[in-house]
PDB file of N, CA and C in Angstrom:
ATOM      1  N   UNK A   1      79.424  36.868 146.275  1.00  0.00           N
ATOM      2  CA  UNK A   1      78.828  36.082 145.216  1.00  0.00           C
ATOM      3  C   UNK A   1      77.812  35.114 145.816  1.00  0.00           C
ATOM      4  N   UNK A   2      76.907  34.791 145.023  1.00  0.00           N
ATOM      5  CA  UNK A   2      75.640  34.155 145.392  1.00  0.00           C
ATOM      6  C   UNK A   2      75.960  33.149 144.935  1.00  0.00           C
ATOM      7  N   UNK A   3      75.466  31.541 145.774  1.00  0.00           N
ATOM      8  CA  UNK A   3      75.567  30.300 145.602  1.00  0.00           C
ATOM      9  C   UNK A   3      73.984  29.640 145.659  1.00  0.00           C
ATOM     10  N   UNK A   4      73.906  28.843 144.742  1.00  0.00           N
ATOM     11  CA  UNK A   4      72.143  28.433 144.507  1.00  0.00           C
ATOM     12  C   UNK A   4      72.777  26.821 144.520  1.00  0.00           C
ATOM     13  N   UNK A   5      71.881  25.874 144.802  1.00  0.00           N
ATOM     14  CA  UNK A   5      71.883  24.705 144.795  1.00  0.00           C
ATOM     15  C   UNK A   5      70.696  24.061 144.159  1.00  0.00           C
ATOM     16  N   UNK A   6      70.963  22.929 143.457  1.00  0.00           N
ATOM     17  CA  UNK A   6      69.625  21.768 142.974  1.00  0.00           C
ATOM     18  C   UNK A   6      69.902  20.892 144.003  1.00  0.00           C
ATOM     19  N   UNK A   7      68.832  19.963 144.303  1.00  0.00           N
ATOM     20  CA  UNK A   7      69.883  19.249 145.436  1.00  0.00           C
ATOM     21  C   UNK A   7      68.300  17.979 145.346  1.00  0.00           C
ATOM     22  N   UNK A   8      68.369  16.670 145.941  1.00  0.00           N
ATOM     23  CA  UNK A   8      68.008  15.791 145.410  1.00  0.00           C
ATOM     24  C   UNK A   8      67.567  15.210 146.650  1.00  0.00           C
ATOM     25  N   UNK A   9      66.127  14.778 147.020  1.00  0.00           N
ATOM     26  CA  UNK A   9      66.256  13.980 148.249  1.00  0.00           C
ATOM     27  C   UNK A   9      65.418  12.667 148.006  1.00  0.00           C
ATOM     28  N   UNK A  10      65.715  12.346 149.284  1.00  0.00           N
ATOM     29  CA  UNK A  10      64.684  11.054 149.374  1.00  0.00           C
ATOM     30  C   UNK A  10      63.931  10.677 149.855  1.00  0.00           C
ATOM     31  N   UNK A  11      62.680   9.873 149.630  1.00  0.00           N
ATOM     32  CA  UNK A  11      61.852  10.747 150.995  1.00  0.00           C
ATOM     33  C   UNK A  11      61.661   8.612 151.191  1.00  0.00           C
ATOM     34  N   UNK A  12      60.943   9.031 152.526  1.00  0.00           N
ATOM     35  CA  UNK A  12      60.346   7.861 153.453  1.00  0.00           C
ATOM     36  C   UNK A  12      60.069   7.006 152.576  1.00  0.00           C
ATOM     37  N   UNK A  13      58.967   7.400 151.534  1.00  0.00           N
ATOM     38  CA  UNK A  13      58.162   6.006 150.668  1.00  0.00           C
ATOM     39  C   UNK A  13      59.269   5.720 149.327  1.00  0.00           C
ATOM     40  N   UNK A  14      61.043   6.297 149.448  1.00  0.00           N
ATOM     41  CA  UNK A  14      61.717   5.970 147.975  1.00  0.00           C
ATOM     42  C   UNK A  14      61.562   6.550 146.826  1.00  0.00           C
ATOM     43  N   UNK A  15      60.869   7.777 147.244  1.00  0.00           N
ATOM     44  CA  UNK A  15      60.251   8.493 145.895  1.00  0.00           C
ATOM     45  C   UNK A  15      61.373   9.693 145.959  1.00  0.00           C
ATOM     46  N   UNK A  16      61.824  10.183 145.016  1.00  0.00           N
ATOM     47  CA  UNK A  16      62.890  11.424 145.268  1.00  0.00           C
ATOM     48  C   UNK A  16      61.984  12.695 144.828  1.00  0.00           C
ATOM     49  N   UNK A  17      62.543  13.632 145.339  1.00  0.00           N
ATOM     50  CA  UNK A  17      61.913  15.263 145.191  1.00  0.00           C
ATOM     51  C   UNK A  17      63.556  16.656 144.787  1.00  0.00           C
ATOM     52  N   UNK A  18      63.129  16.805 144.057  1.00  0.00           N
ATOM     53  CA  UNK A  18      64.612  17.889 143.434  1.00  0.00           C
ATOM     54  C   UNK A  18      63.835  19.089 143.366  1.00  0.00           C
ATOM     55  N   UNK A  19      64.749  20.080 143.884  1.00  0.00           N
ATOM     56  CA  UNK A  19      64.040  21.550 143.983  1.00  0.00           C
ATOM     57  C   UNK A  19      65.599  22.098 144.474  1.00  0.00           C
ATOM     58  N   UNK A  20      65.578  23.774 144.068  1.00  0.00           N
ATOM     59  CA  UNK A  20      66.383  24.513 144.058  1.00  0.00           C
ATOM     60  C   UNK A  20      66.699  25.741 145.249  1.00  0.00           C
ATOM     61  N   UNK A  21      67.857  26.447 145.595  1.00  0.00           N
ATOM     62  CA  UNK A  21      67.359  26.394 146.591  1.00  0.00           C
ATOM     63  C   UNK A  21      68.839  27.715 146.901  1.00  0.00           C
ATOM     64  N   UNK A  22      68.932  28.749 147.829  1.00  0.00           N
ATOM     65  CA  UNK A  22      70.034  29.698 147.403  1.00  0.00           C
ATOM     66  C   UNK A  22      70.723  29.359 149.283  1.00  0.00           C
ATOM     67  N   UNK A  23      69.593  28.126 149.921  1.00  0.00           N
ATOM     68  CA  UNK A  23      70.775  28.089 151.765  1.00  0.00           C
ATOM     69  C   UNK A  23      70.095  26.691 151.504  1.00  0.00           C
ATOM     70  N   UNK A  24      71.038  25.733 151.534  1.00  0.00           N
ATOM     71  CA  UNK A  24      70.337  24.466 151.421  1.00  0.00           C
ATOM     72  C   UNK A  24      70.655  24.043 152.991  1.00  0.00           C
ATOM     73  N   UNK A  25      71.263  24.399 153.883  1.00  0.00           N
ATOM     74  CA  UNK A  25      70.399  23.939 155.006  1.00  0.00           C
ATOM     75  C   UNK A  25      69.386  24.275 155.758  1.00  0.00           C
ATOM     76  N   UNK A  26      69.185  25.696 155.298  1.00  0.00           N
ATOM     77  CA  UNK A  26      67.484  26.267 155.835  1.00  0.00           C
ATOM     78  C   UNK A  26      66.760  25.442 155.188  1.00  0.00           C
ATOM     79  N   UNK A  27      67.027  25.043 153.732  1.00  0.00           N
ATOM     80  CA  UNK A  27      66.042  24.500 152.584  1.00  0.00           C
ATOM     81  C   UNK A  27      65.758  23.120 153.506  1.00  0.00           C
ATOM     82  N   UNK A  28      66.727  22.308 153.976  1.00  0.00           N
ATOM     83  CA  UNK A  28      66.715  21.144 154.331  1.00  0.00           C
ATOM     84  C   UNK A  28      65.846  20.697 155.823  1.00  0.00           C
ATOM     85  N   UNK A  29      66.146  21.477 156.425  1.00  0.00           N
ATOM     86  CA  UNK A  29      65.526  21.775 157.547  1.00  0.00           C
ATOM     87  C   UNK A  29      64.016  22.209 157.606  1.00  0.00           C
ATOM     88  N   UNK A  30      63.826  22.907 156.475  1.00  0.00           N
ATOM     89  CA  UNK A  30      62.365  23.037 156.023  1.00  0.00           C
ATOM     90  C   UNK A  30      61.807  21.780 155.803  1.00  0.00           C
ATOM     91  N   UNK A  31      62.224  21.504 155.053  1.00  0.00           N
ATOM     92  CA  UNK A  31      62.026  19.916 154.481  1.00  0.00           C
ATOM     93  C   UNK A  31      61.719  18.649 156.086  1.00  0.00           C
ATOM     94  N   UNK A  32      62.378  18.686 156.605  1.00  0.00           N
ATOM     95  CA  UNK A  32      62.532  17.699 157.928  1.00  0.00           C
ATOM     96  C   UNK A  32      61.925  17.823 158.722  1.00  0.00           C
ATOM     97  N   UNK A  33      61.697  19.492 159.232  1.00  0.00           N
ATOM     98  CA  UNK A  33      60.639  20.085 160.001  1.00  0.00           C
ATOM     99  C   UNK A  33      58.876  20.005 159.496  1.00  0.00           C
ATOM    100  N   UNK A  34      58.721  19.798 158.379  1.00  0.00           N
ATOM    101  CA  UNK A  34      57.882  19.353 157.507  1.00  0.00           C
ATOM    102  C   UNK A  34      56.950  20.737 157.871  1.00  0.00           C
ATOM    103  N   UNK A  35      57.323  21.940 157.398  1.00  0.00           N
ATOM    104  CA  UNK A  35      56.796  23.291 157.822  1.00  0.00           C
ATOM    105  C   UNK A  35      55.570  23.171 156.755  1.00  0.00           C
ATOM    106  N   UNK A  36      55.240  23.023 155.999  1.00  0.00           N
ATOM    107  CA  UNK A  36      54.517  23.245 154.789  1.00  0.00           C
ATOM    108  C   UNK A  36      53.824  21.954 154.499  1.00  0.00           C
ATOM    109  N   UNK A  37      52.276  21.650 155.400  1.00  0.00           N
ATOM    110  CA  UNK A  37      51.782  20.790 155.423  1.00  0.00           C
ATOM    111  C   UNK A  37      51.327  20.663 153.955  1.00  0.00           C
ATOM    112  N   UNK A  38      51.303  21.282 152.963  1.00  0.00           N
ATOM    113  CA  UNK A  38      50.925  20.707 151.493  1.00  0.00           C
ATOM    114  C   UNK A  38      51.776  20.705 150.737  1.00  0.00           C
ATOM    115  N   UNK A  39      53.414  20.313 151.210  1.00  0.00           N
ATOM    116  CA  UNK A  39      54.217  20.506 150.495  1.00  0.00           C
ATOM    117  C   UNK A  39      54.974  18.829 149.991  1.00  0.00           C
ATOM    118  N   UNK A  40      54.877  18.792 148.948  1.00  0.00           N
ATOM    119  CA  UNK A  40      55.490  17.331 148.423  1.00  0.00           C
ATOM    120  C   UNK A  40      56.129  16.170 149.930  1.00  0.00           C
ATOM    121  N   UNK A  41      57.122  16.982 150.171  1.00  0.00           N
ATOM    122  CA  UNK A  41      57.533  16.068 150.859  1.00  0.00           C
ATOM    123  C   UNK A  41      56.863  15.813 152.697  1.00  0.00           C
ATOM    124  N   UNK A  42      55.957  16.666 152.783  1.00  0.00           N
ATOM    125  CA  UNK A  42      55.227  16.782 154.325  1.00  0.00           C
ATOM    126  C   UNK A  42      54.990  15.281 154.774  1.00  0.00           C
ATOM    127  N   UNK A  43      54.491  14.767 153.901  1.00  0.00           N
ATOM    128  CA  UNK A  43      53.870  13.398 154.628  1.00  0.00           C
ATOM    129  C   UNK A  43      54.690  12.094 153.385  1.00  0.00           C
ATOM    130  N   UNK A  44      55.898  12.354 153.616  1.00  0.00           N
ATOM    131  CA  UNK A  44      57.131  11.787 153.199  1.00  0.00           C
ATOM    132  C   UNK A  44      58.437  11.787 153.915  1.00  0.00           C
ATOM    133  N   UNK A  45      57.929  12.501 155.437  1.00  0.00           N
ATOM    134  CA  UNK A  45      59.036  12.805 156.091  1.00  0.00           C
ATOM    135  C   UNK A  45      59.025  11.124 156.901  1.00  0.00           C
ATOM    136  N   UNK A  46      60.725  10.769 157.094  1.00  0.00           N
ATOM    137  CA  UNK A  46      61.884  11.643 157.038  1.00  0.00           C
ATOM    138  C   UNK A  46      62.715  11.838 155.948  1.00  0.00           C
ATOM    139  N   UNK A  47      63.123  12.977 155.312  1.00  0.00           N
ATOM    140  CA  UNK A  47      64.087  12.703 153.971  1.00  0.00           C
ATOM    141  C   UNK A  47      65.213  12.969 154.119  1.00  0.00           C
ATOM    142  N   UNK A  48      66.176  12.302 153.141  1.00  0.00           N
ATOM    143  CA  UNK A  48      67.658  12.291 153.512  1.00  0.00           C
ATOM    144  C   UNK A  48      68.411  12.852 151.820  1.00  0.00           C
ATOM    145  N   UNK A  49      68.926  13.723 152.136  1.00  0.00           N
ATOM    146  CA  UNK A  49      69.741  14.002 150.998  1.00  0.00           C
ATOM    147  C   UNK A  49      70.803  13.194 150.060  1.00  0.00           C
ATOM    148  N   UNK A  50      70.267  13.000 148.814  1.00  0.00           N
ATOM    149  CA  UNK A  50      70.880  12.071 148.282  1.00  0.00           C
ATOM    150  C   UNK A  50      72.229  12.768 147.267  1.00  0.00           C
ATOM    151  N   UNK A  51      71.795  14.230 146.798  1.00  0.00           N
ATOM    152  CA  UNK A  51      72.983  14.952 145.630  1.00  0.00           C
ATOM    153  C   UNK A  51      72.619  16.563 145.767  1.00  0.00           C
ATOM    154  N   UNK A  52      73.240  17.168 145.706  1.00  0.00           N
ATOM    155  CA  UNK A  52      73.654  18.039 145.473  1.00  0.00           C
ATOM    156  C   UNK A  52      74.406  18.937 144.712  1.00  0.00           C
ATOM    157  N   UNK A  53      73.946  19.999 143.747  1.00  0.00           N
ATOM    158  CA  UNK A  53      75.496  20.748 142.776  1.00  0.00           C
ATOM    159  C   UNK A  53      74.991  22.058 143.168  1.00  0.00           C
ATOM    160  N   UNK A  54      76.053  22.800 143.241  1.00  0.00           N
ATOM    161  CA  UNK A  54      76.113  24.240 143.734  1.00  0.00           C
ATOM    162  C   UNK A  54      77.015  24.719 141.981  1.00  0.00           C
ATOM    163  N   UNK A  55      75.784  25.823 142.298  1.00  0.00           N
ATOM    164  CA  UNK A  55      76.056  27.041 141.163  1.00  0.00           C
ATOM    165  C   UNK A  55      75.467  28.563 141.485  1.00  0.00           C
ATOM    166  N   UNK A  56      76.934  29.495 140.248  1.00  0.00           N
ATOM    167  CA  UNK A  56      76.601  30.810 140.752  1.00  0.00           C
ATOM    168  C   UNK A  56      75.462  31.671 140.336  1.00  0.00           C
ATOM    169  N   UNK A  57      75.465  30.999 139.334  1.00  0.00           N
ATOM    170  CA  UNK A  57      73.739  31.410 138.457  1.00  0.00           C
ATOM    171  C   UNK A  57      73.095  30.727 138.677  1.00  0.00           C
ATOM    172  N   UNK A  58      71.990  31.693 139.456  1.00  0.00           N
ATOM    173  CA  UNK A  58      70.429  30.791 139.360  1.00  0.00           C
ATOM    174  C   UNK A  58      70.601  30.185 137.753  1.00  0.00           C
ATOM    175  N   UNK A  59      70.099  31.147 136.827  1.00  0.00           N
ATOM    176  CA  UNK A  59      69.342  30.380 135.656  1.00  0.00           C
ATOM    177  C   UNK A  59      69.988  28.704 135.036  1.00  0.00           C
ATOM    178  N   UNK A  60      71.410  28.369 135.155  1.00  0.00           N
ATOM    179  CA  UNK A  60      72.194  27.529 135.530  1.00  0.00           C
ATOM    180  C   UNK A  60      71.440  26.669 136.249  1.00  0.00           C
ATOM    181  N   UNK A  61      70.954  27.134 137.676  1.00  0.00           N
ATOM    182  CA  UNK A  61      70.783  26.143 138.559  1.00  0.00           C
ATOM    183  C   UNK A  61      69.670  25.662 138.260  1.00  0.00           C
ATOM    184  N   UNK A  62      68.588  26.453 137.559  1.00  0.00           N
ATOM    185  CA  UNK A  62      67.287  25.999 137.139  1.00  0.00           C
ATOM    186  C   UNK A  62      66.749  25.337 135.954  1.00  0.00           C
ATOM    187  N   UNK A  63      67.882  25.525 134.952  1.00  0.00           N
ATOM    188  CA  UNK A  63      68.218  24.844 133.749  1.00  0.00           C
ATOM    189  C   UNK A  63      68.083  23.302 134.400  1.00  0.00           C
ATOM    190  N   UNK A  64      69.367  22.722 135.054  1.00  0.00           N
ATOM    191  CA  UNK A  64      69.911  21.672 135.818  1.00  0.00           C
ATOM    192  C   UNK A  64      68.416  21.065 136.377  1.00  0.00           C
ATOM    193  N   UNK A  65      68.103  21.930 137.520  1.00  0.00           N
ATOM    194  CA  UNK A  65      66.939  21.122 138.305  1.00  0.00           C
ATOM    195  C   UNK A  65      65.368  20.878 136.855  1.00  0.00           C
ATOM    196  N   UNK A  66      65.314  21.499 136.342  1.00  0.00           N
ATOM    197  CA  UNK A  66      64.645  21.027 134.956  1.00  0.00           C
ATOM    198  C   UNK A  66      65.072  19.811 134.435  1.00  0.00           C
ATOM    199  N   UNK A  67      66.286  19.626 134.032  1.00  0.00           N
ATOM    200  CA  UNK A  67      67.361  18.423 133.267  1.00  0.00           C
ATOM    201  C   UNK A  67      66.711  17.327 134.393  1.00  0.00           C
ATOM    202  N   UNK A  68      67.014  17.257 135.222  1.00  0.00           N
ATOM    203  CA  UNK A  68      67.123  16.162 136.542  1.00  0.00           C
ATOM    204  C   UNK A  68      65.780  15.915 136.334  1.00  0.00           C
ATOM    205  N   UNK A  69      64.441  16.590 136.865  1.00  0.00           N
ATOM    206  CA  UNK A  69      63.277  16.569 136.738  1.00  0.00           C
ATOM    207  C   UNK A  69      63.113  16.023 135.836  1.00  0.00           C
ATOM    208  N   UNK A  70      63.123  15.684 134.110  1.00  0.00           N
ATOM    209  CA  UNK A  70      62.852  15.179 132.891  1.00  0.00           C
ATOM    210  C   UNK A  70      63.576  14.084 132.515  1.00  0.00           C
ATOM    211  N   UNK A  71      64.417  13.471 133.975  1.00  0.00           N
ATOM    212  CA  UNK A  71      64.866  11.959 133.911  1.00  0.00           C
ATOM    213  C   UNK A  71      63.380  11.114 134.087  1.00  0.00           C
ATOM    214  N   UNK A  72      64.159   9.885 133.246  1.00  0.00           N
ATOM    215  CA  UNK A  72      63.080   8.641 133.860  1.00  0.00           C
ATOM    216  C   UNK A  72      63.149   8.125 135.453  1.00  0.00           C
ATOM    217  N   UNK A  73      61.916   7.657 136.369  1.00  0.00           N
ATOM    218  CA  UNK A  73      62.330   7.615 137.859  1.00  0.00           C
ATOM    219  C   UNK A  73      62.911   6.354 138.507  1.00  0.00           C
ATOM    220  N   UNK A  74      63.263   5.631 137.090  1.00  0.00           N
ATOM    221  CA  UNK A  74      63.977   4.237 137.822  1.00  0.00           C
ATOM    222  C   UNK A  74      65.262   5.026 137.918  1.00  0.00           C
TER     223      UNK A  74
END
């Protein structure tokens, strides 16, 4: 069975970034390694994981990271 994660970070300047993700420590490590110089968090590194929920359905998991995304950012 397949496990997907939303998962929540934080980056350097206090700003959070949520994205989904099916190995959240490759995901995370991407993130830290800052592989993807045009990627949100590149020049926000270092980020630290703030939440996490694991689910077996993607569409579940993408529902969720939508929900989270369409909070207010205080």
């Amino acid at each position: 069975m397949n496990s997907y994660f939303v998962y929540i970070l934080e980056c350097s300047d206090g700003k959070f970034y949520t994205g989904v993700t099916n190995d959240l420590d490759a995901r995370l490590s991407g993130h830290e390694r800052g592989l993807n110089e045009k990627s949100y968090t590149y020049s926000r590194r270092p980020v630290k994981l703030v939440h996490s929920e694991e689910f077996d359905d993607i569409n579940q998991a993408i529902d969720r990271e939508k929900q989270i995304k369409g909070w207010r950012r205080e």
